[in-house]
N, C-alpha and C. Protein backbone atom coordinates (compact mmCIF):
# COMPACT_ATOMS: atom_id res chain seq x y z
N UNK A 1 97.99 92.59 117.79
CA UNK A 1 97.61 92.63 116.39
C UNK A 1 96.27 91.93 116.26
N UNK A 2 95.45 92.57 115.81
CA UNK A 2 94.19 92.07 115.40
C UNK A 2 93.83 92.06 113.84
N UNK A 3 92.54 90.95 113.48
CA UNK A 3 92.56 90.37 111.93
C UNK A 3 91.01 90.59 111.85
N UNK A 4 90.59 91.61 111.16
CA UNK A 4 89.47 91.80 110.85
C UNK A 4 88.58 90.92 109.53
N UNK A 5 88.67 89.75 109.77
CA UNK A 5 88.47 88.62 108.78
C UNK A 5 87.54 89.93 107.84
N UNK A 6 86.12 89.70 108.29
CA UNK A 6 85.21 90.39 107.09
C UNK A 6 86.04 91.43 106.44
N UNK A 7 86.24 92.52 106.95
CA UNK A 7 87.55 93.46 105.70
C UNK A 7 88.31 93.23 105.27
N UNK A 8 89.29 91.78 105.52
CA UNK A 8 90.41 91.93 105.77
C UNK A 8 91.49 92.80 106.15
N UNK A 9 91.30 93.46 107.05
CA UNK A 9 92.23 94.20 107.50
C UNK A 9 93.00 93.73 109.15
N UNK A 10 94.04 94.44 108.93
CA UNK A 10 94.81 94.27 109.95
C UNK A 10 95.14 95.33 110.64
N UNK A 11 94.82 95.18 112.18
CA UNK A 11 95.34 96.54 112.74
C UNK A 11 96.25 95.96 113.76
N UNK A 12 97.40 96.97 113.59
CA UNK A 12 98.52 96.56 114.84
C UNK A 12 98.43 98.05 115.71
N UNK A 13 98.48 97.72 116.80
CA UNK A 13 98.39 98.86 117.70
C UNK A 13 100.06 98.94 118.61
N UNK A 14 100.97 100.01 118.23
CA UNK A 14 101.93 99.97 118.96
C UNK A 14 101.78 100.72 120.37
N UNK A 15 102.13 100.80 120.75
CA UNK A 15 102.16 101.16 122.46
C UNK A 15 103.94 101.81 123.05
N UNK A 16 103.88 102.79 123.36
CA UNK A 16 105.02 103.42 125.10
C UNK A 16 105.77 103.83 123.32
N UNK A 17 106.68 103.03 122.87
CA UNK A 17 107.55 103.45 121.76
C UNK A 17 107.72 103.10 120.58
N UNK A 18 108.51 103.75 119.86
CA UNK A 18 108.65 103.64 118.30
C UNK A 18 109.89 104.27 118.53
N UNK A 19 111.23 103.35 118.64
CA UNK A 19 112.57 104.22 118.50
C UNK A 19 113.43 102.92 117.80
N UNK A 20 114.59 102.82 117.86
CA UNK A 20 115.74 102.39 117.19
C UNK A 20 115.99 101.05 118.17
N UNK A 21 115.53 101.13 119.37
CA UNK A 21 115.81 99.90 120.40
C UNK A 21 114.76 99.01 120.17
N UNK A 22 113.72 99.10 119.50
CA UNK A 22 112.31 98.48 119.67
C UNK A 22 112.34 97.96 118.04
N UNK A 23 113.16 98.52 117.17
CA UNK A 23 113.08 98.57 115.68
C UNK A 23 112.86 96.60 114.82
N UNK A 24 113.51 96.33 115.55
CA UNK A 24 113.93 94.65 114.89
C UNK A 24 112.54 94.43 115.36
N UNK A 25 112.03 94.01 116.76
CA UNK A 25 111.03 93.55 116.89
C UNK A 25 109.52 94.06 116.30
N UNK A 26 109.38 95.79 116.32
CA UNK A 26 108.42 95.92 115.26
C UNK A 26 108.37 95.82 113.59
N UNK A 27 109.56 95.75 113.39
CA UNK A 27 109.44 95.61 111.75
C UNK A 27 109.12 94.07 111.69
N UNK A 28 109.29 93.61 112.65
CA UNK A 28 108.87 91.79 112.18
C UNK A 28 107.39 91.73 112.88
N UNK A 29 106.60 92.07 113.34
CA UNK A 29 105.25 92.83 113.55
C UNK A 29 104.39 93.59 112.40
N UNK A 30 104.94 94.38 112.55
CA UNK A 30 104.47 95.17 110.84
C UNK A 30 104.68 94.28 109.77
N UNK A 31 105.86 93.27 109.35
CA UNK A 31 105.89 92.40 108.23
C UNK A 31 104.78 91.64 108.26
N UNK A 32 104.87 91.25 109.59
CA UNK A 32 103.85 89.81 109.69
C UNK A 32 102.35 90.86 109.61
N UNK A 33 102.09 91.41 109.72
CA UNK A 33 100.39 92.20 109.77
C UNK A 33 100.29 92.07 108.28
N UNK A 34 101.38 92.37 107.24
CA UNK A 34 101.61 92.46 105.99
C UNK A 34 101.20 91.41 104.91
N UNK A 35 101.60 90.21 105.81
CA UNK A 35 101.11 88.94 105.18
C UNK A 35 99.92 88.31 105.28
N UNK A 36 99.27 89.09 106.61
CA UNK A 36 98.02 88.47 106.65
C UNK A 36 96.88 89.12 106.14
N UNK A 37 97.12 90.50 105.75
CA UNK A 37 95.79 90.90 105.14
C UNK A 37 96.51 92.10 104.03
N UNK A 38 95.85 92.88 102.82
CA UNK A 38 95.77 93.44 101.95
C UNK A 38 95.86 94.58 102.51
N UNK A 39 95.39 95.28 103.91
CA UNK A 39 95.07 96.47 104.35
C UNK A 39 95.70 96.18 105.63
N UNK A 40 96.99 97.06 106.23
CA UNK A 40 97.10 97.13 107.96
C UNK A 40 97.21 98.41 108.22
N UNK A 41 96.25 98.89 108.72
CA UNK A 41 96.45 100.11 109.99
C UNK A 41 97.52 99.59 111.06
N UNK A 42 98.31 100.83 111.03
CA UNK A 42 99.38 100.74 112.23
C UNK A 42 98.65 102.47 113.21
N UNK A 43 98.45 101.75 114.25
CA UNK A 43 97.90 102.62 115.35
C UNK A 43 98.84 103.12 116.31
N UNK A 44 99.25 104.65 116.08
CA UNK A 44 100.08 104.48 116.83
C UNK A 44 99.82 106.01 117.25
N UNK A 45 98.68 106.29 117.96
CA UNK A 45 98.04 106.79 118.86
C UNK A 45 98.30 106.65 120.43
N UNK A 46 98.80 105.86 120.77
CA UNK A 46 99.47 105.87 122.19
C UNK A 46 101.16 105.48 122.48
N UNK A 47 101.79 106.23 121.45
CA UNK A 47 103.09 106.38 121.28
C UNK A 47 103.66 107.46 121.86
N UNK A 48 104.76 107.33 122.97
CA UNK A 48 104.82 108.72 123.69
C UNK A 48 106.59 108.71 123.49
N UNK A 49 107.41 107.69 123.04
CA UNK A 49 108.49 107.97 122.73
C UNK A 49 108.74 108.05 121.22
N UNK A 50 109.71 108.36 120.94
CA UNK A 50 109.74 107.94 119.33
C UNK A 50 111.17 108.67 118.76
N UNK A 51 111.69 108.36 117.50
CA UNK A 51 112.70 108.90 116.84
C UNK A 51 112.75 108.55 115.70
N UNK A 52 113.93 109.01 114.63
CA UNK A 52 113.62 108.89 113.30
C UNK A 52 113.99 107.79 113.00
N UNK A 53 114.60 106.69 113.84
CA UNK A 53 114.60 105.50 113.55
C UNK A 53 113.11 104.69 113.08
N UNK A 54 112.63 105.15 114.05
CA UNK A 54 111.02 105.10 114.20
C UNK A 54 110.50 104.87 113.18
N UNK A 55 110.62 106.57 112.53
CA UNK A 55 109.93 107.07 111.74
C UNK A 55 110.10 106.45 110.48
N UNK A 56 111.34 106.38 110.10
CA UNK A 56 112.21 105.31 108.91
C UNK A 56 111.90 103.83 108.84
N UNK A 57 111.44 102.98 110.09
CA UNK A 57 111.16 102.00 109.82
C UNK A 57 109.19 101.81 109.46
N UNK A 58 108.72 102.97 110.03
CA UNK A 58 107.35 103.39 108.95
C UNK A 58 106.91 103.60 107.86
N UNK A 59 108.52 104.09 107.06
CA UNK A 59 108.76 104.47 106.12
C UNK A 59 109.22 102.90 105.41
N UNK A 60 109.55 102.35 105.42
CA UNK A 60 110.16 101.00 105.20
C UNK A 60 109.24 100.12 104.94
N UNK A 61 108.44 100.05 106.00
CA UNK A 61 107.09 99.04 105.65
C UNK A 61 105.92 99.50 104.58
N UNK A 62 105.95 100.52 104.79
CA UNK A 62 104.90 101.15 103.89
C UNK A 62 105.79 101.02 102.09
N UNK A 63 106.84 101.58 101.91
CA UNK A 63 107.50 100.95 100.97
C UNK A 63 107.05 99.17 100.20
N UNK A 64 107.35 98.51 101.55
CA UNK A 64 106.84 96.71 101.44
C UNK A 64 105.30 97.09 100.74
N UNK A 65 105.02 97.35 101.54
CA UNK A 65 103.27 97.47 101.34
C UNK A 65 103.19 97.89 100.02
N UNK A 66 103.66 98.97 99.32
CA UNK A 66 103.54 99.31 98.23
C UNK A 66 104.38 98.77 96.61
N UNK A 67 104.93 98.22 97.35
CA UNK A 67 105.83 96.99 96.24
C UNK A 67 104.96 95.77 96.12
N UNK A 68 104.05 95.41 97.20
CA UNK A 68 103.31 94.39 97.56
C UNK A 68 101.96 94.47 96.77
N UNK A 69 101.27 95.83 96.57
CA UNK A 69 100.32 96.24 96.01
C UNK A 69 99.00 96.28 97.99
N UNK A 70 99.79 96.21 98.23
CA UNK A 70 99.24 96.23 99.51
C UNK A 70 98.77 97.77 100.03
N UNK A 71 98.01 98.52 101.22
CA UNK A 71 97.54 99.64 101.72
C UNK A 71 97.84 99.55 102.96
N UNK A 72 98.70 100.48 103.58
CA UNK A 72 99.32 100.50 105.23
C UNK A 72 98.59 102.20 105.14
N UNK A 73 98.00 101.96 106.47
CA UNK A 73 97.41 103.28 106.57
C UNK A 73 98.00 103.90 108.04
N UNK A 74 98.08 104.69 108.72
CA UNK A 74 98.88 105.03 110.28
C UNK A 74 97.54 106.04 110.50
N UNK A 75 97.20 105.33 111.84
CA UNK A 75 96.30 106.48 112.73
C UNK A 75 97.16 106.57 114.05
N UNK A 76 96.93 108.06 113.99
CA UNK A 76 97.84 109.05 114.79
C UNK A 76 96.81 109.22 116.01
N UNK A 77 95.35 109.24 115.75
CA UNK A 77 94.65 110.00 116.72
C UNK A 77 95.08 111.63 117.44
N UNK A 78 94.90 111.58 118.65
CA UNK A 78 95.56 112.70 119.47
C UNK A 78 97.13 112.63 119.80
N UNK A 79 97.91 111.90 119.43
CA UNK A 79 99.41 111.91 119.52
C UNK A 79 100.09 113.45 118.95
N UNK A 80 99.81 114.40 118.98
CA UNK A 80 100.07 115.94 118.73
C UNK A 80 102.06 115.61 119.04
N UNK A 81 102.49 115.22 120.01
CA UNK A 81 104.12 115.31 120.03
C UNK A 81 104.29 114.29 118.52
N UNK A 82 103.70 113.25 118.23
CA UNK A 82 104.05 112.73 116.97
C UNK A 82 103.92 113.80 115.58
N UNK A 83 102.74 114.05 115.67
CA UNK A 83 103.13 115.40 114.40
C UNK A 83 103.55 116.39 114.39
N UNK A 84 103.64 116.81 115.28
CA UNK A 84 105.18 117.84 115.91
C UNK A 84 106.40 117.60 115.27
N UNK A 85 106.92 116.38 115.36
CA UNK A 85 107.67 115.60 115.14
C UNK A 85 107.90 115.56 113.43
N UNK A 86 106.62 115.01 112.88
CA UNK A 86 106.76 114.32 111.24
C UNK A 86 107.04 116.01 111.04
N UNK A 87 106.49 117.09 111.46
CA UNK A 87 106.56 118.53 110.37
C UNK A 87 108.08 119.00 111.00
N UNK A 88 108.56 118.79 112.12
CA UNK A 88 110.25 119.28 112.31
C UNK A 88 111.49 118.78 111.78
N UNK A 89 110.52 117.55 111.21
CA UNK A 89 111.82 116.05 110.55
C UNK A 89 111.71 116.83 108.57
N UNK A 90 110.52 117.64 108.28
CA UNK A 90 110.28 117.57 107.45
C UNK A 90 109.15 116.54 106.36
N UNK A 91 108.78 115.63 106.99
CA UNK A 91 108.24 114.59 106.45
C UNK A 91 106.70 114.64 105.91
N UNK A 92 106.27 115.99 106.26
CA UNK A 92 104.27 116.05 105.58
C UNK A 92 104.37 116.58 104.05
N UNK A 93 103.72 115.82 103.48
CA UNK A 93 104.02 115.89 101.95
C UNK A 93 102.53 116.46 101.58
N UNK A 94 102.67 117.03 100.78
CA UNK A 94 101.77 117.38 99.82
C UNK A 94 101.03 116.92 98.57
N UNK A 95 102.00 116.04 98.27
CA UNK A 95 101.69 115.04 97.04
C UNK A 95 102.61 113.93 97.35
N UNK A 96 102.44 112.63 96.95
CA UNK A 96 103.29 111.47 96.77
C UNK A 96 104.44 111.76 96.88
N UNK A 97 105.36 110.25 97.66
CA UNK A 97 106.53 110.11 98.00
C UNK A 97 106.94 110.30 96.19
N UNK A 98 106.21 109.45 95.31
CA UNK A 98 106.78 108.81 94.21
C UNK A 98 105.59 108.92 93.33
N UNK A 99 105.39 110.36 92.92
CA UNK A 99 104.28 110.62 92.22
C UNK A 99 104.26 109.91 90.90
N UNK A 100 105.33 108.99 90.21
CA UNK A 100 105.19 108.22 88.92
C UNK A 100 104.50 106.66 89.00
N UNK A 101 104.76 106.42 90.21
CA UNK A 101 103.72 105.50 90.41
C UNK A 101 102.75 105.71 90.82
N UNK A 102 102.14 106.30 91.03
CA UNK A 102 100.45 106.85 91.58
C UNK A 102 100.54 106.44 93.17
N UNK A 103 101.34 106.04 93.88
CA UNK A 103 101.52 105.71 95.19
C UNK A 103 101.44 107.17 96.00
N UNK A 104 100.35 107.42 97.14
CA UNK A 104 100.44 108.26 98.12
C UNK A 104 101.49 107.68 98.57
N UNK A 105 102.37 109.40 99.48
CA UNK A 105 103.10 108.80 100.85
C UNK A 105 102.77 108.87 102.08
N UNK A 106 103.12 108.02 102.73
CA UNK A 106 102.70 107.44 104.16
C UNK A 106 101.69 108.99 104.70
N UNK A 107 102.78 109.94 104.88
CA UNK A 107 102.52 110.99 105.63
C UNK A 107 101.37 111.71 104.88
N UNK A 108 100.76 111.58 103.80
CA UNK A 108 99.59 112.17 103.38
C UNK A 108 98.33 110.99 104.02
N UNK A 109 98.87 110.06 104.54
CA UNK A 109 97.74 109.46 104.77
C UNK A 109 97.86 109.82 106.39
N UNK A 110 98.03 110.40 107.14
CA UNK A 110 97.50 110.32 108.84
C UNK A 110 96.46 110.68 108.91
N UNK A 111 96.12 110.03 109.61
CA UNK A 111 94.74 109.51 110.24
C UNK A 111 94.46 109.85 111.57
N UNK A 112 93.85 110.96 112.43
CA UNK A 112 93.62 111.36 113.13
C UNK A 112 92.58 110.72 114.09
């Protein structure tokens, strides 16, 4: 996890997985990126396992973030099996999770 003092931003870079076995320890990763700056990119561009546990606890933080007034953004880069993935789960939106609060959802924001 890195702290981009001048932006304040935070980028956490996950690595190998994003599944249901790894879940406790990244959501307390992602929390903590949460507290330290207004903005965290979660990078998860070199993610080669993954499941909807995964995907749900992406979904979870970004939630925090947005109760928080906070901005979680996800760069995907070249991870192609990951968006494979978000469009077979159903998950690429077109408009907001929760279009009454003016909140984008997660999945309109990937970041390539």
């Amino acid at each position: 996890m890195t702290n981009d003092a001048e932006q304040d931003v935070t980028a956490i870079k996950l690595t190998n997985r994003l599944t249901i076995a790894e879940a406790a320890s990244l959501k307390a990763q992602m929390l903590r990126g949460l507290e330290q700056s207004p903005v965290v990119t979660i990078d998860i561009s070199q993610i080669d396992t993954f499941d909807v546990a995964g995907i749900q606890l992406l979904c979870a933080c970004h939630r925090q973030a947005v109760q928080n007034g906070q901005t979680m953004r996800l760069h995907v880069g070249e991870n192609r099996p990951f968006l494979d993935l978000i469009a077979q789960i159903g998950m690429e939106r077109s408009q907001g999770c929760n279009p009454q609060n003016g909140q984008d959802c997660l999945w309109q924001k990937v970041e390539n």
